[in-house]
Protein backbone atom coordinates (compact mmCIF):
# COMPACT_ATOMS: atom_id res chain seq x y z
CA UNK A 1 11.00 55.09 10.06
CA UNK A 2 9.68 55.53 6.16
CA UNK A 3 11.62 52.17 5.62
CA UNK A 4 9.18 50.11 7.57
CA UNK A 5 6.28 51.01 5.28
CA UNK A 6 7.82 50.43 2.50
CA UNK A 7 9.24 47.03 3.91
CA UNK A 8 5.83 45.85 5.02
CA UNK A 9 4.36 46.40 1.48
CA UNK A 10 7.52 44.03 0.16
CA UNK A 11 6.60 41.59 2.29
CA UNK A 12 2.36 41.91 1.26
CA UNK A 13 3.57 41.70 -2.21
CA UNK A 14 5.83 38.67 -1.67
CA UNK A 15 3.21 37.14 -0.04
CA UNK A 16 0.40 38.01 -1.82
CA UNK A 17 2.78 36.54 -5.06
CA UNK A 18 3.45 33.23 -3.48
CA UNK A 19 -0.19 32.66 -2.56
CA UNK A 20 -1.40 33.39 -5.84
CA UNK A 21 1.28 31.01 -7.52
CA UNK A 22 0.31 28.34 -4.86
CA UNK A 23 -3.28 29.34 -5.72
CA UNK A 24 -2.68 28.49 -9.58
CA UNK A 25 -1.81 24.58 -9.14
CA UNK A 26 -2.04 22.59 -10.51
CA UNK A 27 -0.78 24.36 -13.91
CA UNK A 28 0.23 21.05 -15.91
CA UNK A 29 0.22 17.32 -15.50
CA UNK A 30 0.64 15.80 -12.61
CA UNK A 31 2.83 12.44 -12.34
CA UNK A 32 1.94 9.86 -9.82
CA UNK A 33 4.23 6.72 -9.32
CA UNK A 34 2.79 3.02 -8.35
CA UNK A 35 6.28 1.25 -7.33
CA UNK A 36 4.58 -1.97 -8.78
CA UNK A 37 2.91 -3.54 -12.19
CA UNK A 38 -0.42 -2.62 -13.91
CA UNK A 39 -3.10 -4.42 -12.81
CA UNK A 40 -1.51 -5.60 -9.41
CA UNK A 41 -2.45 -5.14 -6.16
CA UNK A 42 -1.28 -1.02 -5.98
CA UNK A 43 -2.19 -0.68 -9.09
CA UNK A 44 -6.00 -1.07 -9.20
CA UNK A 45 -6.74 1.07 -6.25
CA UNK A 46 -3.65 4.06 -7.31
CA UNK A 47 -5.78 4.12 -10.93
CA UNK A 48 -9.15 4.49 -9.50
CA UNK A 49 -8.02 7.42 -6.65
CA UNK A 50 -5.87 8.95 -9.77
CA UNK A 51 -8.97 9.37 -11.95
CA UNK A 52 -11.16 10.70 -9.04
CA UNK A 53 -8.06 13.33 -8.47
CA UNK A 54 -8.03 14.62 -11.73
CA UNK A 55 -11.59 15.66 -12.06
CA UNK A 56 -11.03 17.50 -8.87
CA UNK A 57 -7.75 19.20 -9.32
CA UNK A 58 -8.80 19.45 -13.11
CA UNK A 59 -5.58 18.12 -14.44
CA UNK A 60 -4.69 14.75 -15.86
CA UNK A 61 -2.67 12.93 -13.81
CA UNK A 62 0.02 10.68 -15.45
CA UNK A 63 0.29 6.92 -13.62
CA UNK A 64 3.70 5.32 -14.11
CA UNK A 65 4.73 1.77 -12.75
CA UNK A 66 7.84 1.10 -12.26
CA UNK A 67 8.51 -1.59 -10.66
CA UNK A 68 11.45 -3.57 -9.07
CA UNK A 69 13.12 -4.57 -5.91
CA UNK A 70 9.95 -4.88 -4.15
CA UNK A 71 8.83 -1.34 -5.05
CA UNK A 72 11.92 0.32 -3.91
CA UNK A 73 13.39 1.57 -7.02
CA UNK A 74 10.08 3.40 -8.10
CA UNK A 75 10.02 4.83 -3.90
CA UNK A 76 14.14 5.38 -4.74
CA UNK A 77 13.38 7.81 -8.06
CA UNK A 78 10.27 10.04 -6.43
CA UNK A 79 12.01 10.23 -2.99
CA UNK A 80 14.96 12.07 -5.04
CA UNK A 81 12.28 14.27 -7.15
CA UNK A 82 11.78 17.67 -7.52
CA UNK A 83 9.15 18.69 -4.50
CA UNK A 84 7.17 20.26 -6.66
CA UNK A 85 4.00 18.81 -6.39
CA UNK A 86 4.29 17.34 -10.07
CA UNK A 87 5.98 14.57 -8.26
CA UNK A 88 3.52 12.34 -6.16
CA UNK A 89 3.30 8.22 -5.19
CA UNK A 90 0.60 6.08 -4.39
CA UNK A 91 2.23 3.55 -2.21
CA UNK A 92 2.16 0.40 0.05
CA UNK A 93 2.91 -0.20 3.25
CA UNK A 94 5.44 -2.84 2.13
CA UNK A 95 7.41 -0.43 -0.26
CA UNK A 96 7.34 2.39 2.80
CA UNK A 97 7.31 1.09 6.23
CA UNK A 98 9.33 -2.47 5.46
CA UNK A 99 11.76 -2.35 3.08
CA UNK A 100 13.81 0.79 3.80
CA UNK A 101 14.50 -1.57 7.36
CA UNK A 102 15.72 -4.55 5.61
CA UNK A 103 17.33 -3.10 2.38
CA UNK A 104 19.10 -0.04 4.23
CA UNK A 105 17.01 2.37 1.39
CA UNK A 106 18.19 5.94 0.70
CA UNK A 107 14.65 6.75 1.36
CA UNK A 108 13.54 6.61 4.77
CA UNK A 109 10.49 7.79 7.14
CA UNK A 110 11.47 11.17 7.13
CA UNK A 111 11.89 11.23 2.98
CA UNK A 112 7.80 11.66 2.53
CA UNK A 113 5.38 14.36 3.02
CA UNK A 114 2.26 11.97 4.09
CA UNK A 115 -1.01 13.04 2.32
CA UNK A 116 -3.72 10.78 3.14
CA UNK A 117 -4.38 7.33 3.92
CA UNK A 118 -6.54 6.43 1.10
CA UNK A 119 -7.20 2.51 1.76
CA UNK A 120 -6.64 -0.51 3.90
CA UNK A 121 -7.70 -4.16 3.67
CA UNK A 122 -7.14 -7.40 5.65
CA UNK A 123 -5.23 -10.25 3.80
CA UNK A 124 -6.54 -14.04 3.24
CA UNK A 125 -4.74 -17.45 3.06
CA UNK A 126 -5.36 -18.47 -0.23
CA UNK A 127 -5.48 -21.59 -2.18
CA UNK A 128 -6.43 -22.65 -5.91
CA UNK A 129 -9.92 -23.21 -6.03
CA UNK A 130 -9.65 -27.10 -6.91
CA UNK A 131 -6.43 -27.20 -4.36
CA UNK A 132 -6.90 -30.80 -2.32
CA UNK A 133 -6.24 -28.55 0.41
CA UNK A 134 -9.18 -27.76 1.55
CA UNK A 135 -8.57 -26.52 5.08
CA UNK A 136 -5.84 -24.96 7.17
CA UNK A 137 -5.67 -27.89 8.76
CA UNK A 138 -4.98 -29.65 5.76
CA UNK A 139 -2.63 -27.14 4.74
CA UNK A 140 -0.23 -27.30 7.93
CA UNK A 141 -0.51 -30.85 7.74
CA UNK A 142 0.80 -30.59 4.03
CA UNK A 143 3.83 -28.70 6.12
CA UNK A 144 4.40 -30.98 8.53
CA UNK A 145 4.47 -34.32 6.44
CA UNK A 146 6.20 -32.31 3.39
CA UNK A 147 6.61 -28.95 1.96
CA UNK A 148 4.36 -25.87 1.42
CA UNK A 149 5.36 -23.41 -1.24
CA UNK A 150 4.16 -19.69 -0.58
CA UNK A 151 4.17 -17.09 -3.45
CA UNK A 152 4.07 -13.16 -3.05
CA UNK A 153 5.61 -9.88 -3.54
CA UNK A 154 9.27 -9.61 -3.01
CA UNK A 155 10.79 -10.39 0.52
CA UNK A 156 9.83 -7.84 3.18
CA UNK A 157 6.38 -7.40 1.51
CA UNK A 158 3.37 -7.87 3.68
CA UNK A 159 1.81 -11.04 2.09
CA UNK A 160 5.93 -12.26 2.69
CA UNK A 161 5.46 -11.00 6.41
CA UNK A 162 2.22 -12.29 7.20
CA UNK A 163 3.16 -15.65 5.32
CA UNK A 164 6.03 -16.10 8.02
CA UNK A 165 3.57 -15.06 10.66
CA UNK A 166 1.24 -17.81 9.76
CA UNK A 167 4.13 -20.53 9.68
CA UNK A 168 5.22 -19.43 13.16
CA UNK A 169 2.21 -19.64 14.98
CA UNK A 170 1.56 -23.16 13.91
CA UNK A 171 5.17 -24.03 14.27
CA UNK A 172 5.28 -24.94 10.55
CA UNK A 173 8.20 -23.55 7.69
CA UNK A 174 6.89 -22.65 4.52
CA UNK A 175 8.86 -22.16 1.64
CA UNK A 176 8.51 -18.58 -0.05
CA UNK A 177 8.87 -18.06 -3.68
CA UNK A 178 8.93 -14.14 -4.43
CA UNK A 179 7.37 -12.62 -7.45
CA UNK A 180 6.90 -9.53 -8.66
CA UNK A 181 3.33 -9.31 -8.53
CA UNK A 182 -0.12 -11.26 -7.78
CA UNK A 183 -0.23 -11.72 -11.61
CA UNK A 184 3.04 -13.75 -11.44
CA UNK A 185 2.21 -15.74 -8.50
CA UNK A 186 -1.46 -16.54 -10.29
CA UNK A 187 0.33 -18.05 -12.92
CA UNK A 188 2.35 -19.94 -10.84
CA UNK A 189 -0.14 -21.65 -8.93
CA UNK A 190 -1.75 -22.65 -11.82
CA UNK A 191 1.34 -24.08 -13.11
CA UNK A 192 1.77 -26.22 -9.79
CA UNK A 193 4.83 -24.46 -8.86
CA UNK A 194 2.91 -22.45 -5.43
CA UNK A 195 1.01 -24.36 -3.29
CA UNK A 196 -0.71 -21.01 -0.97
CA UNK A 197 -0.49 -17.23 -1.56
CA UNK A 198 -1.77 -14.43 0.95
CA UNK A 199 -3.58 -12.12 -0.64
CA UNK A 200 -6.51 -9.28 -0.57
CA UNK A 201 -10.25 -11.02 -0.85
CA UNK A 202 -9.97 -9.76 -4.71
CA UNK A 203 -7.82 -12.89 -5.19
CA UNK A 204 -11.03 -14.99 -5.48
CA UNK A 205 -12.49 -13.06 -8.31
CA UNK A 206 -10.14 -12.05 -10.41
CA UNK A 207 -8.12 -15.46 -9.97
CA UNK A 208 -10.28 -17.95 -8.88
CA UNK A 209 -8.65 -18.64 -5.66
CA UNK A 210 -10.23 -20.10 -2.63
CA UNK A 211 -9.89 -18.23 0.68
CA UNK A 212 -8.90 -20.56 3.86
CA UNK A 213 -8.71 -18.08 6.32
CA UNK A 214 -8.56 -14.05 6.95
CA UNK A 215 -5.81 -12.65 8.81
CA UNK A 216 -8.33 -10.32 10.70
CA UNK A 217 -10.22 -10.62 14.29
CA UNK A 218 -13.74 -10.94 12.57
CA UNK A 219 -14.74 -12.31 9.78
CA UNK A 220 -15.40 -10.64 6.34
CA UNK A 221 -19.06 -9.77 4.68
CA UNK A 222 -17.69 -11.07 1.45
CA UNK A 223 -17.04 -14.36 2.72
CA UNK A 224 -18.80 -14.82 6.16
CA UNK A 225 -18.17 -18.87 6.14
CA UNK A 226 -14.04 -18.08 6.08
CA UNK A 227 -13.10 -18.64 9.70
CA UNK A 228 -10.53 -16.14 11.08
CA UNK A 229 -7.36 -17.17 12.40
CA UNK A 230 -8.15 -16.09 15.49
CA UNK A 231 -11.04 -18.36 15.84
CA UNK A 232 -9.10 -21.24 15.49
CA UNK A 233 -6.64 -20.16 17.83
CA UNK A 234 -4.03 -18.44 16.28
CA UNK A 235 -5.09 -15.12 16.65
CA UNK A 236 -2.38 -13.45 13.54
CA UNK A 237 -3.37 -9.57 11.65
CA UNK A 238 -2.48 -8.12 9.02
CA UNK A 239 -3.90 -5.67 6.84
CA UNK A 240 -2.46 -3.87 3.52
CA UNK A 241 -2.73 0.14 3.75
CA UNK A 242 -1.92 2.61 -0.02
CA UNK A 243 -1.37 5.94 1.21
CA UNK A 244 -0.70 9.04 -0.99
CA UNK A 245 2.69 10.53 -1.12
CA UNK A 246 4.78 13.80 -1.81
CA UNK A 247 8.34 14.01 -1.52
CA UNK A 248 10.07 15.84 1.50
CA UNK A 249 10.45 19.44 1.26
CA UNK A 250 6.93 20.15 -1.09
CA UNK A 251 5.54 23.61 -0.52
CA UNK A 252 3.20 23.25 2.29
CA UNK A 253 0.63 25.10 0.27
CA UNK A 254 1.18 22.61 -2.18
CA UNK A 255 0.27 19.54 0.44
CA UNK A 256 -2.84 21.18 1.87
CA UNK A 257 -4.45 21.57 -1.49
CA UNK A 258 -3.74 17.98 -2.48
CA UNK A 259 -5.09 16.94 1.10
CA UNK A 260 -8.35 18.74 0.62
CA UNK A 261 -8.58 17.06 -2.96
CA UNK A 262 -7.79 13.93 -1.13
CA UNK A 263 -10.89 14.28 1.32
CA UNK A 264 -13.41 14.67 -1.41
CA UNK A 265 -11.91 11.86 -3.78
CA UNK A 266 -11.14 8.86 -1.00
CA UNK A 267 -14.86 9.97 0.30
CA UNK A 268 -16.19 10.06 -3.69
CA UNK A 269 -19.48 7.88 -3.96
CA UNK A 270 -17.47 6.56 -7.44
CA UNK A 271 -14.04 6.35 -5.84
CA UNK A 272 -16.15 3.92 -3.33
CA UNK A 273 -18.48 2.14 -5.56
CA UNK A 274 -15.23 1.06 -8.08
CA UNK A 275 -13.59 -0.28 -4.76
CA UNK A 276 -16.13 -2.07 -3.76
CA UNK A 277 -16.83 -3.50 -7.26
CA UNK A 278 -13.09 -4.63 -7.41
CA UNK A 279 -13.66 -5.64 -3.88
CA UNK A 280 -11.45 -3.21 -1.70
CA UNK A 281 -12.03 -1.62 1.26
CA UNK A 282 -11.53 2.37 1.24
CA UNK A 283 -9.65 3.18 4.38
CA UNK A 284 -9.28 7.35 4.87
CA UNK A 285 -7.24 8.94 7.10
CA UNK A 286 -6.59 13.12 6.68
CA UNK A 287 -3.55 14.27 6.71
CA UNK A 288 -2.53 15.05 10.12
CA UNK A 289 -3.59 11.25 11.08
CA UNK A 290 -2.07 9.79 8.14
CA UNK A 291 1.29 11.07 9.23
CA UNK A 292 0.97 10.14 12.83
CA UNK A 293 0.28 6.65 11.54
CA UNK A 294 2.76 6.35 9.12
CA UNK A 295 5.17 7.03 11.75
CA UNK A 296 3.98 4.74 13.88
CA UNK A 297 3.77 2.13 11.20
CA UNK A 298 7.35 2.94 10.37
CA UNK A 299 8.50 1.92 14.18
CA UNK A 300 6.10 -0.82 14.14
CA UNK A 301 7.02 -2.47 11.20
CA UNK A 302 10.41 -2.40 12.03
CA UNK A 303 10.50 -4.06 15.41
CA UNK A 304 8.33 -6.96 13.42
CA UNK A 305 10.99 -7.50 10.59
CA UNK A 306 13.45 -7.66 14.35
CA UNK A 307 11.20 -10.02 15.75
CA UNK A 308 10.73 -12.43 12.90
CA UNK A 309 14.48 -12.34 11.81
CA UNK A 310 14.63 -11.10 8.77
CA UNK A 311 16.83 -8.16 10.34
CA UNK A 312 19.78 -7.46 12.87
């Protein structure tokens, strides 16, 4: 019987030990991986969440692209991380719901502790702003009578999804030319090489290109004289979500924290007013939510890639 006293006070102190070591992170830098380039399309949101993190976890946390394989490797290396909580990922839809379907990734739904849903945003049909096509009528007849040539992230990517999409409901083929980035596919509009790119509403100001059409049900604030798809008949979504990761198997203390930090910085006046400046749309879901959508995503996503193809 004097055992179970002295057993119960273990157990206090164990306890008592783990929630004060919990209690003390963050106790060094923090890394957070973008699976794509600086100044791309992850990239600009990831950087402005990172810095509202840090003043609320009062760390610095360390942004690394790496890039590659349409975000996969960078997904790849933090899937296989230490779940410490030093270890985190600001990702895509794309990089998490698509490609582990159609490149058979070691990484898979059940590889991520989801930690928020920190933004979402519908993509446009895009054109150079002196493009002779001035329409999407004048771009499917550009199909029809010869060829189209669509840039975007690498296959399996949203834009290359939604791209496909497009093409199918007007009965139309386009030719897709991957690229690693937005940056890259810029460049190669303005060299004449890519005819049309779909792309957040962004693409306007910090390329110059002219939006066609929005892949939404209404039409956006930023451009209320862009007709939706769906208003001229071919009612096609899609939308680009960034979500914050952990790897599997972090400490659940670990997760909560970084949730609650989440909540204040996604719902940050700053965090908000940088987004809208670089014209994003801050999307937040909580943890709990963020998970049961991911998951859903995840089935979602994969039935699509089934649908259109581009898997068995």
């Amino acid at each position: 019987m004097k055992l179970i006293p002295a057993v119960c006070a273990a157990t206090l102190v164990a306890l008592a030990s783990g929630t004060a070591a919990q209690a003390e992170y963050p106790e060094r830098s923090i890394g957070m991986m973008i699976p794509f380039s600086a100044g791309g399309g992850t990239d600009v949101p990831g950087r402005f969440f990172a810095a509202e993190m840090e003043k609320i976890l009062g760390t610095d946390i360390v942004v690394s692209n790496v890039t590659g394989a349409g975000g996969t490797i960078g997904a790849t290396q933090l899937s296989k991380a230490k779940p410490d909580g030093y270890n985190l990922g600001f990702m895509p839809v794309g990089t998490t719901t698509t490609q582990p379907h159609l490149r058979k990734t070691s990484y898979n739904a059940d590889s991520w502790a989801p930690i928020c849903l920190v933004a979402q945003g519908p993509l446009f049909v895009t054109v150079l702003e002196d493009s002779p096509i001035r329409t999407i009528d004048d771009l499917i007849a550009k199909a029809k009578s010869d060829r189209v040539v669509t840039g975007g992230p690498p296959p399996g990517s949203l834009p290359h999804i939604a791209q496909a999409a497009v093409a199918n409901a007007y009965g139309v083929k386009f030719n897709y030319l991957p690229h690693e980035g937005i940056n890259e596919v810029a460049k190669s509009m303005l060299g004449g090489r890519v005819d049309m790119a779909i792309w957040f509403s962004d693409a306007k100001a910090r390329f110059g290109l002219r939006p066609l059409a929005i892949l939404d049900l209404e039409r956006s604030e930023e451009f209320p004289d862009v007709p939706t798809l769906a208003e001229l008949g071919k009612p096609v979504e899609s939308y680009v979500w960034f979500g914050f990761f952990a790897p599997a198997g972090t400490p659940e203390q670990i997760v909560t924290k970084l949730s609650d930090a989440c909540d204040i910085a996604a719902n940050s006046e700053s965090f908000r007013e940088n987004m809208k400046k670089a014209k994003r749309q801050v999307r937040y879901l909580p943890r709990q939510e963020f998970a049961e959508f991911f998951a859903q995503q995840y089935e979602q996503n994969g039935a699509l890639l089934k649908e259109a193809g581009l898997i068995k």
